[in-house]
PDB file of N, CA and C in Angstrom:
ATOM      1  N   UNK A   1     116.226  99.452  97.949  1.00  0.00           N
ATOM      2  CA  UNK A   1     117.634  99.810  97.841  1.00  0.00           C
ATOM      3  C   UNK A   1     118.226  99.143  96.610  1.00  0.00           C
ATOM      4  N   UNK A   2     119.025  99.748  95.907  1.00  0.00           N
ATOM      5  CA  UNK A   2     119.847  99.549  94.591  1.00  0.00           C
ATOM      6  C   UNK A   2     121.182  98.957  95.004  1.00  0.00           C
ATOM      7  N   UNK A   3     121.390  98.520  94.443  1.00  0.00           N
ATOM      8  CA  UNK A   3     123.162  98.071  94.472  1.00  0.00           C
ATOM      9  C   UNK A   3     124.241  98.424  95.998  1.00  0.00           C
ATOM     10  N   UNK A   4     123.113  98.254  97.038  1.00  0.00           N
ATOM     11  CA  UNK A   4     123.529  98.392  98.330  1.00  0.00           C
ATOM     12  C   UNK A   4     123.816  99.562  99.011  1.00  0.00           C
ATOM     13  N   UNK A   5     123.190 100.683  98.205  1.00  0.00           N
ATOM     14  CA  UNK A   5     123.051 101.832  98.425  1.00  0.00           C
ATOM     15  C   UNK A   5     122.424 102.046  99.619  1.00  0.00           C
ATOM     16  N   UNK A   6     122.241 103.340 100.297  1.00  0.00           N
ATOM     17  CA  UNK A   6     121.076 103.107 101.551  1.00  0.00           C
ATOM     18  C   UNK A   6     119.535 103.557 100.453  1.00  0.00           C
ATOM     19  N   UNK A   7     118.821 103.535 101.464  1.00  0.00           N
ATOM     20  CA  UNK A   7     117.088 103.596 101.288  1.00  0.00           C
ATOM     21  C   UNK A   7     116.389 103.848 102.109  1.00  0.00           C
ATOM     22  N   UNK A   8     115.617 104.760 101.534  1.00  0.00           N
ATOM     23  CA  UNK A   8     114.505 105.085 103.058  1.00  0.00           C
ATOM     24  C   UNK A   8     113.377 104.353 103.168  1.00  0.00           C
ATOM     25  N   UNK A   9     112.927 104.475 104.220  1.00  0.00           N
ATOM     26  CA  UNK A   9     111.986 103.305 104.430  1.00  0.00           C
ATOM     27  C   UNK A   9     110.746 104.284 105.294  1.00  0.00           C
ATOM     28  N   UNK A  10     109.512 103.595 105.453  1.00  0.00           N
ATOM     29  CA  UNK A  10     108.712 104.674 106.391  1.00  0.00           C
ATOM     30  C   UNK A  10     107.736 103.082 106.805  1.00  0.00           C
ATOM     31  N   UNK A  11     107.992 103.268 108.360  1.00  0.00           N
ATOM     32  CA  UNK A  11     106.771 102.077 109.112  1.00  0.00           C
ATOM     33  C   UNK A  11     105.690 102.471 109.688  1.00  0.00           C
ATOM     34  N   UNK A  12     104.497 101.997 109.076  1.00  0.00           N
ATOM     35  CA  UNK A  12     103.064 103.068 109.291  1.00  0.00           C
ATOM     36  C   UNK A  12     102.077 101.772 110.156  1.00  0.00           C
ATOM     37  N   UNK A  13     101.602 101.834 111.203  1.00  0.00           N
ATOM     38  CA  UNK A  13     100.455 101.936 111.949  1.00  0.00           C
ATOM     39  C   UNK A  13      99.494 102.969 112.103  1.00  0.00           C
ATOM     40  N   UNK A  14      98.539 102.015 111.692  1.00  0.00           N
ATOM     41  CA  UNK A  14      96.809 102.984 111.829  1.00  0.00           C
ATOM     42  C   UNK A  14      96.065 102.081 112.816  1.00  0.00           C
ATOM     43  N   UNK A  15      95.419 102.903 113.108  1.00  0.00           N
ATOM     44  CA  UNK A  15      94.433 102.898 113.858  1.00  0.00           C
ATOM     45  C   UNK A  15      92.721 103.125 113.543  1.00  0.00           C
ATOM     46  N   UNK A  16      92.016 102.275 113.901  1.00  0.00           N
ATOM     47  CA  UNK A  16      90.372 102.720 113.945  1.00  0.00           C
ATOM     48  C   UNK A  16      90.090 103.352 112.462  1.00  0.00           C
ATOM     49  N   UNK A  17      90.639 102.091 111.839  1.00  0.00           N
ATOM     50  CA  UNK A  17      90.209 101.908 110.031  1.00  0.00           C
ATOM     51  C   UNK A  17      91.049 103.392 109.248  1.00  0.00           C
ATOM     52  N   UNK A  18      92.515 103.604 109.823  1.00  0.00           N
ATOM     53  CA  UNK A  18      93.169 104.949 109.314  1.00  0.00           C
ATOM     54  C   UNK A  18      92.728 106.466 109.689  1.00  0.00           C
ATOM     55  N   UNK A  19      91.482 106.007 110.974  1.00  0.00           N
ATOM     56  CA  UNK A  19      91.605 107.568 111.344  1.00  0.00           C
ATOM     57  C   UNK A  19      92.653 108.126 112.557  1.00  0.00           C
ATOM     58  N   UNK A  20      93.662 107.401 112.745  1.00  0.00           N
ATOM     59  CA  UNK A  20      94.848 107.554 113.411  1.00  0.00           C
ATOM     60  C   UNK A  20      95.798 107.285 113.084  1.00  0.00           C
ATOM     61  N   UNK A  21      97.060 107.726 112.458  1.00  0.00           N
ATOM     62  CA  UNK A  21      98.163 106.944 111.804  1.00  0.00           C
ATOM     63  C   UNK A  21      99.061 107.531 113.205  1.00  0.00           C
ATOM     64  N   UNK A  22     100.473 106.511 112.865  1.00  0.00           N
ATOM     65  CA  UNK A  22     101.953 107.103 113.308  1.00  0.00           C
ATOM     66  C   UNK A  22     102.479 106.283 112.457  1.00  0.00           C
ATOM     67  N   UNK A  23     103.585 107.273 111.986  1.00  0.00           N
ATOM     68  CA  UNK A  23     104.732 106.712 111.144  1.00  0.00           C
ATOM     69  C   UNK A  23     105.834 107.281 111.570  1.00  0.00           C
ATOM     70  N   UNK A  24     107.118 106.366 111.848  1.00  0.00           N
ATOM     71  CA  UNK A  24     108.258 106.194 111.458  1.00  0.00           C
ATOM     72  C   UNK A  24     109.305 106.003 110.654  1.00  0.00           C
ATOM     73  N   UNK A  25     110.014 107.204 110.165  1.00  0.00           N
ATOM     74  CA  UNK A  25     110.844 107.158 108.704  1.00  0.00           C
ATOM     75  C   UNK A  25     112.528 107.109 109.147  1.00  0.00           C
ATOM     76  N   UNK A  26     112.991 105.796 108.379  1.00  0.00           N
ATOM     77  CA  UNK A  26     113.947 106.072 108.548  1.00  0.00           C
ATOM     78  C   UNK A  26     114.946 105.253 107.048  1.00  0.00           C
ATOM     79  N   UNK A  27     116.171 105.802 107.671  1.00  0.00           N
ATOM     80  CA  UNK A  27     117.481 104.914 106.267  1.00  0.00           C
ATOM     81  C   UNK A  27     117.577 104.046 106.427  1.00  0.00           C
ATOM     82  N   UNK A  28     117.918 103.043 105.944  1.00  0.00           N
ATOM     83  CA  UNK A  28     118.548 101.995 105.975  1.00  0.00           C
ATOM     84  C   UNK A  28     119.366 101.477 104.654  1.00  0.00           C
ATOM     85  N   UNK A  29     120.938 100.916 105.507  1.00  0.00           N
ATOM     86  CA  UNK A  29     122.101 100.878 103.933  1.00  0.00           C
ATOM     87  C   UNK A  29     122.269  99.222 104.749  1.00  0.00           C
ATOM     88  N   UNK A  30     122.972  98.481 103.563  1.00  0.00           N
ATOM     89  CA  UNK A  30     123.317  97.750 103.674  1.00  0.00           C
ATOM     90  C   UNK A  30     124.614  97.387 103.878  1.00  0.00           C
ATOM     91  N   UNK A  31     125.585  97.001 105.315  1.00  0.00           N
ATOM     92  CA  UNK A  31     126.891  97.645 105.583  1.00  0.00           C
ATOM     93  C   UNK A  31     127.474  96.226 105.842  1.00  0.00           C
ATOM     94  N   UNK A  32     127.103  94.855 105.380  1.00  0.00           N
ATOM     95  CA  UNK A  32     127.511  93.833 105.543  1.00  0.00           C
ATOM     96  C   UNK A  32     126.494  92.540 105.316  1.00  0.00           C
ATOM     97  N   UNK A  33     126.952  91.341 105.474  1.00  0.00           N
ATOM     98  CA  UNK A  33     126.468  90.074 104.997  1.00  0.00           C
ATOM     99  C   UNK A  33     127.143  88.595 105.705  1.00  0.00           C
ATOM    100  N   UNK A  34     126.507  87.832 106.577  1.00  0.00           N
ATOM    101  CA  UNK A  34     127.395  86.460 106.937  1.00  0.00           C
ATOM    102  C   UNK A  34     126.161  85.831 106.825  1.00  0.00           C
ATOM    103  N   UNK A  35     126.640  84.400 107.757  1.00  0.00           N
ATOM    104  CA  UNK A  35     125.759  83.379 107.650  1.00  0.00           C
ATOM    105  C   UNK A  35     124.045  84.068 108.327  1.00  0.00           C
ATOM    106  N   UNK A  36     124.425  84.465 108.810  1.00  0.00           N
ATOM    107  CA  UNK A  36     122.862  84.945 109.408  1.00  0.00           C
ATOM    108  C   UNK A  36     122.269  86.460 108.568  1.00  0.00           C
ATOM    109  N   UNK A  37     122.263  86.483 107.561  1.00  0.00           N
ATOM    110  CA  UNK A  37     121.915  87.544 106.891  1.00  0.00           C
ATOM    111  C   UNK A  37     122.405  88.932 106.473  1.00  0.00           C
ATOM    112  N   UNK A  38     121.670  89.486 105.694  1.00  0.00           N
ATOM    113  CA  UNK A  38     122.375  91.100 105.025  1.00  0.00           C
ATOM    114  C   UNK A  38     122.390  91.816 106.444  1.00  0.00           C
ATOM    115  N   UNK A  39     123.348  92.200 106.862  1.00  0.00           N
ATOM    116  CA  UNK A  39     123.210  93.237 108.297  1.00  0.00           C
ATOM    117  C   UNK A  39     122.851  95.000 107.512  1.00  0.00           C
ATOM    118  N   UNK A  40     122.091  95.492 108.326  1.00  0.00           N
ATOM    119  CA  UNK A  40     121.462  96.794 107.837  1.00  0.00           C
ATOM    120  C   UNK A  40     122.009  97.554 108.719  1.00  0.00           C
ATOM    121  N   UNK A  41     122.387  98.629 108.671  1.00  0.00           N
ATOM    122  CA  UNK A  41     122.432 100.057 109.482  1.00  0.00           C
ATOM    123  C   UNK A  41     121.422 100.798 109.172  1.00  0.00           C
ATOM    124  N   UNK A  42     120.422 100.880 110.108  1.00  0.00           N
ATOM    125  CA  UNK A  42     119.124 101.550 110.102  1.00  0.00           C
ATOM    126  C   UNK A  42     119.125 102.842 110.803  1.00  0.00           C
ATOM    127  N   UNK A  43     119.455 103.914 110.571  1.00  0.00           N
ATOM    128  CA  UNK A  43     119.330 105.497 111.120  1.00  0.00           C
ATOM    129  C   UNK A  43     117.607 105.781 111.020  1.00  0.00           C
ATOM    130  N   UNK A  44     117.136 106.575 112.430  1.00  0.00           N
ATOM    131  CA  UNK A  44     116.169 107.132 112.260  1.00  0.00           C
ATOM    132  C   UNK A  44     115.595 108.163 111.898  1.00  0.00           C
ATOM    133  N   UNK A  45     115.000 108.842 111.285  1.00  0.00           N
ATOM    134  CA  UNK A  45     114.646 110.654 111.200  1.00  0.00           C
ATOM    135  C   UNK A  45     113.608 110.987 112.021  1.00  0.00           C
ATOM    136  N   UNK A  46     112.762 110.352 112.066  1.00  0.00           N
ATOM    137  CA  UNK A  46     111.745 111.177 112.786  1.00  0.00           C
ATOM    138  C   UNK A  46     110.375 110.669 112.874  1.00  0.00           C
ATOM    139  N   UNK A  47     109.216 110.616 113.652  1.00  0.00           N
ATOM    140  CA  UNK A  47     107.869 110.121 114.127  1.00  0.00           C
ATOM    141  C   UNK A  47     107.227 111.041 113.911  1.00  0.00           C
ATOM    142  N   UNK A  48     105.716 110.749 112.943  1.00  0.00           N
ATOM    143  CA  UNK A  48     104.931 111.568 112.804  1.00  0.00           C
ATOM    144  C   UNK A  48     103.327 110.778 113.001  1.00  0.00           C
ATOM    145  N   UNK A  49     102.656 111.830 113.297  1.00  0.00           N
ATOM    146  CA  UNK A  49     101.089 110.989 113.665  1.00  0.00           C
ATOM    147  C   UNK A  49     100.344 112.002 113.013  1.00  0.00           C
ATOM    148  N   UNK A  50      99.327 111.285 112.408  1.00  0.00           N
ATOM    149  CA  UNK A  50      98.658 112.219 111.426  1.00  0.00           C
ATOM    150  C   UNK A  50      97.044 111.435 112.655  1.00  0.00           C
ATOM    151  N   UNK A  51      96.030 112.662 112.140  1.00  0.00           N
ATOM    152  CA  UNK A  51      94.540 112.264 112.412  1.00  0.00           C
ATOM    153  C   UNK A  51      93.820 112.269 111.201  1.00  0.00           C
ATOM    154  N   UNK A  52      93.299 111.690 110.812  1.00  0.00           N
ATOM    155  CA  UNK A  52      92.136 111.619 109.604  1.00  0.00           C
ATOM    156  C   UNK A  52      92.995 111.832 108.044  1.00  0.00           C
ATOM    157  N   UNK A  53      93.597 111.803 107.925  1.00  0.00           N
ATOM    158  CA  UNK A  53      95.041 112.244 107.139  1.00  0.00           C
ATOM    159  C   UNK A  53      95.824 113.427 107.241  1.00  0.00           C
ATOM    160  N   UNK A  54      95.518 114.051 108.073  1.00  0.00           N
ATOM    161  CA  UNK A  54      95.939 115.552 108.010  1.00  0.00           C
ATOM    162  C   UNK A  54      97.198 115.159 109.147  1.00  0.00           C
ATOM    163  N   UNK A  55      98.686 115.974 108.904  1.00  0.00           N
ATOM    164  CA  UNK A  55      99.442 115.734 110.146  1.00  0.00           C
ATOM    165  C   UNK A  55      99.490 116.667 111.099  1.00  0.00           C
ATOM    166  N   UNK A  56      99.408 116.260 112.506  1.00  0.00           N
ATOM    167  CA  UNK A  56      99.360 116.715 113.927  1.00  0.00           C
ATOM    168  C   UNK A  56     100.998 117.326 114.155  1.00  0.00           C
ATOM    169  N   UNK A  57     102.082 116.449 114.173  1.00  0.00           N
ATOM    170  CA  UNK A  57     102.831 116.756 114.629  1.00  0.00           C
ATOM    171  C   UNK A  57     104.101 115.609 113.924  1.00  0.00           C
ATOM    172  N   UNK A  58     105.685 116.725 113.732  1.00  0.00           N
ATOM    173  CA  UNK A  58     106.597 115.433 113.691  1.00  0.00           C
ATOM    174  C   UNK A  58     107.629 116.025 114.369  1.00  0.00           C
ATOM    175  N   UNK A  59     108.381 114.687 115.495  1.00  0.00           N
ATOM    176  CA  UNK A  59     109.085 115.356 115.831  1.00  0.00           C
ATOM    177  C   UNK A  59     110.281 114.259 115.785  1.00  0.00           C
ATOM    178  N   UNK A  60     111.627 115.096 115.245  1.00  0.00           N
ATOM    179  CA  UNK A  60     112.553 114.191 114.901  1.00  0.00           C
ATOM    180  C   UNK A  60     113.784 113.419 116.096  1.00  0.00           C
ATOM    181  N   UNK A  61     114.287 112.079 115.127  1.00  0.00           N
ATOM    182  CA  UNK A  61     114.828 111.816 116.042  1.00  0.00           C
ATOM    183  C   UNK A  61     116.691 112.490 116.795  1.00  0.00           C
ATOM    184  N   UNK A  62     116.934 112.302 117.520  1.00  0.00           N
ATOM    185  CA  UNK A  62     118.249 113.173 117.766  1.00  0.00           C
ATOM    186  C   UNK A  62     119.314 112.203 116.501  1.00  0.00           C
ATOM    187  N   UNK A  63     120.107 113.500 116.247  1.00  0.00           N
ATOM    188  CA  UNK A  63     121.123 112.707 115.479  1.00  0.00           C
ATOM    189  C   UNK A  63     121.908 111.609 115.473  1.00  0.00           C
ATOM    190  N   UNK A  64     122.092 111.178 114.457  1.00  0.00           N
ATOM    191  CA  UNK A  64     122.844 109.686 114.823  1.00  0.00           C
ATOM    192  C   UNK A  64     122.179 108.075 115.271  1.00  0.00           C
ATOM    193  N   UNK A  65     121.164 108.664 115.684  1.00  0.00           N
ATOM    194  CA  UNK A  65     120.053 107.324 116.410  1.00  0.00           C
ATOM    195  C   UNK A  65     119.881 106.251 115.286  1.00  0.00           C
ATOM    196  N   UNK A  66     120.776 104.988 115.644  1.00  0.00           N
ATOM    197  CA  UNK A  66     120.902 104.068 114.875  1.00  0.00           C
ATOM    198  C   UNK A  66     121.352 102.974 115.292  1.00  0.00           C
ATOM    199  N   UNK A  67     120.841 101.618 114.553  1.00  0.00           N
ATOM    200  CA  UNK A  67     121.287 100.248 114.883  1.00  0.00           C
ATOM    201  C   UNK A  67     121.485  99.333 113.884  1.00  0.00           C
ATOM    202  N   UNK A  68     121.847  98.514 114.304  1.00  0.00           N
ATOM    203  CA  UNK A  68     122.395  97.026 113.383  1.00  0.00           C
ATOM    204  C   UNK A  68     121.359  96.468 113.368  1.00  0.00           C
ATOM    205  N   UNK A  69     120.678  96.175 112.362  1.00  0.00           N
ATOM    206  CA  UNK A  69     119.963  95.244 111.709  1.00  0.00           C
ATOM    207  C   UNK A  69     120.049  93.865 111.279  1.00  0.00           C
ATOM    208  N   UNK A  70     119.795  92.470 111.407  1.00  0.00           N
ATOM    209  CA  UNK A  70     120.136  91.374 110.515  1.00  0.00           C
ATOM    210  C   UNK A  70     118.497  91.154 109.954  1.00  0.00           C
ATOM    211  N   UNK A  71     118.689  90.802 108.465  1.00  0.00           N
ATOM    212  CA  UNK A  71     117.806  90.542 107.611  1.00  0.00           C
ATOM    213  C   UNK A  71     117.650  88.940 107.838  1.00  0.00           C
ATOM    214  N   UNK A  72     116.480  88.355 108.172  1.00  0.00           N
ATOM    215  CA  UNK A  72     116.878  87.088 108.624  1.00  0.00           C
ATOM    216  C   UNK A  72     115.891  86.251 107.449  1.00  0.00           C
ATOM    217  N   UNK A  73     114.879  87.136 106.850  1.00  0.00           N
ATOM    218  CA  UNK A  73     113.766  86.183 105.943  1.00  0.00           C
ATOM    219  C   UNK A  73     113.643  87.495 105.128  1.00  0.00           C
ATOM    220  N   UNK A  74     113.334  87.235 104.013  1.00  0.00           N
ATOM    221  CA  UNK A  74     112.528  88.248 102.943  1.00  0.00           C
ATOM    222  C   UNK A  74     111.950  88.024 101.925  1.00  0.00           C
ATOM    223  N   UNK A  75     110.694  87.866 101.764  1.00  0.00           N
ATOM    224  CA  UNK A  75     109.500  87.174 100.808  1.00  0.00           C
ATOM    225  C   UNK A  75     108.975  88.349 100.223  1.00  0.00           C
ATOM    226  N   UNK A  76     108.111  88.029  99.399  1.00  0.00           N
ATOM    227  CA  UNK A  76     106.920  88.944  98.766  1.00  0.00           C
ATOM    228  C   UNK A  76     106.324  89.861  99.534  1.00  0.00           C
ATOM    229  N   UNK A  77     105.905  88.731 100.632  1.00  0.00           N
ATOM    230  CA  UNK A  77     104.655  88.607 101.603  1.00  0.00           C
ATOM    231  C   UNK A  77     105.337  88.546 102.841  1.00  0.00           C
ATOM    232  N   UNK A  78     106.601  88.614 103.336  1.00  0.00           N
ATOM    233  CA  UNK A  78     106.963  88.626 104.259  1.00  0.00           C
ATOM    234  C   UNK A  78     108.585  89.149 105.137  1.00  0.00           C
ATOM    235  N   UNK A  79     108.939  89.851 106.057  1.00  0.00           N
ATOM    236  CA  UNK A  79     110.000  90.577 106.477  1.00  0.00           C
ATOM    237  C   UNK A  79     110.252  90.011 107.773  1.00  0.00           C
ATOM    238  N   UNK A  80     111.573  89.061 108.072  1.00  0.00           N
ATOM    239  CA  UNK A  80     111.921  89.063 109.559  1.00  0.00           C
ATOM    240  C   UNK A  80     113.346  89.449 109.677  1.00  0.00           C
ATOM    241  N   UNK A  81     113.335  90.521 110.529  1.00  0.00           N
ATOM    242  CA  UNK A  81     114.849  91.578 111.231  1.00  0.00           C
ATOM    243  C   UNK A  81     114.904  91.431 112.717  1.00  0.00           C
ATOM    244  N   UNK A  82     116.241  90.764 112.656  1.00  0.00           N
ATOM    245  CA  UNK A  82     116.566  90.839 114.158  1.00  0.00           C
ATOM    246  C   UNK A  82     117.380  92.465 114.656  1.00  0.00           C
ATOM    247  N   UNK A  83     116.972  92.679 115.710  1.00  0.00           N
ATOM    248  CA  UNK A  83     117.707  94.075 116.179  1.00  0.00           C
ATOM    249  C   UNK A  83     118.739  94.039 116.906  1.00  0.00           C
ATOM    250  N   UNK A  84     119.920  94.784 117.243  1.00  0.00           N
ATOM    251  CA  UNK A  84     121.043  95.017 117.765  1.00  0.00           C
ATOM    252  C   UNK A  84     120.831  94.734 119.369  1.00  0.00           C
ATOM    253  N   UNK A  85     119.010  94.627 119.589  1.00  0.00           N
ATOM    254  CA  UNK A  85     118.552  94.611 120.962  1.00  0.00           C
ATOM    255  C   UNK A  85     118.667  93.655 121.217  1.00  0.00           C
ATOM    256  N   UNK A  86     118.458  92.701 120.402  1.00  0.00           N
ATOM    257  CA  UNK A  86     117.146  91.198 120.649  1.00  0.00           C
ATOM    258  C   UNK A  86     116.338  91.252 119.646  1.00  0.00           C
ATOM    259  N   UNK A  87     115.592  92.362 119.172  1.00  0.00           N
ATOM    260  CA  UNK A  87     113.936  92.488 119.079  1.00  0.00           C
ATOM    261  C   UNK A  87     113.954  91.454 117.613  1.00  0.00           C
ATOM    262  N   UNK A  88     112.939  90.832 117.663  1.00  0.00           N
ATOM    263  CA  UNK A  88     113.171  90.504 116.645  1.00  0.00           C
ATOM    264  C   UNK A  88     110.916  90.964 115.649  1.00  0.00           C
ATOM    265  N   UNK A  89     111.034  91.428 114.097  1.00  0.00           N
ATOM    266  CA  UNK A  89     109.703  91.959 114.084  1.00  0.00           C
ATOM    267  C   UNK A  89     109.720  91.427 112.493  1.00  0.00           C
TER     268      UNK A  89
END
């Protein structure tokens, strides 16, 4: 993301050395900042699972599906976000 613009992002798990993927694509803008980090508004689009690289299926998410993000660490080598849930990944 540029100058606090939003940005898309895509979170990929494979499986059995990439002959199974799922990915998750979604936005994320940057809609604030305090002591505990850049807060993100993360909207989702949609889940897709590919086999061997080829894709199976995507099916999107319903409109609007979105949460608050806090950016809590961000390295080279490393990403910690707390979620609007708890979750923290």
């Amino acid at each position: 993301t540029n100058g606090g613009g939003p940005g898309t992002y895509t979170n990929v798990v494979e499986l059995f050395g990439g002959v199974f993927t799922v990915k998750l694509d979604a936005v994320a803008e940057v809609v604030g900042k305090d002591e505990a980090g850049d807060k993100l508004k993360v909207t989702f689009v949609d889940t897709s699972v590919w086999v061997l690289g080829a894709e199976l299926f995507r099916k999107p998410f319903p409109e609007g599906r979105s949460g608050t993000w806090v950016m809590k660490h961000v390295s080279e080598t490393l990403r910690v976000l707390r979620t609007n849930q708890g979750n923290v990944f």
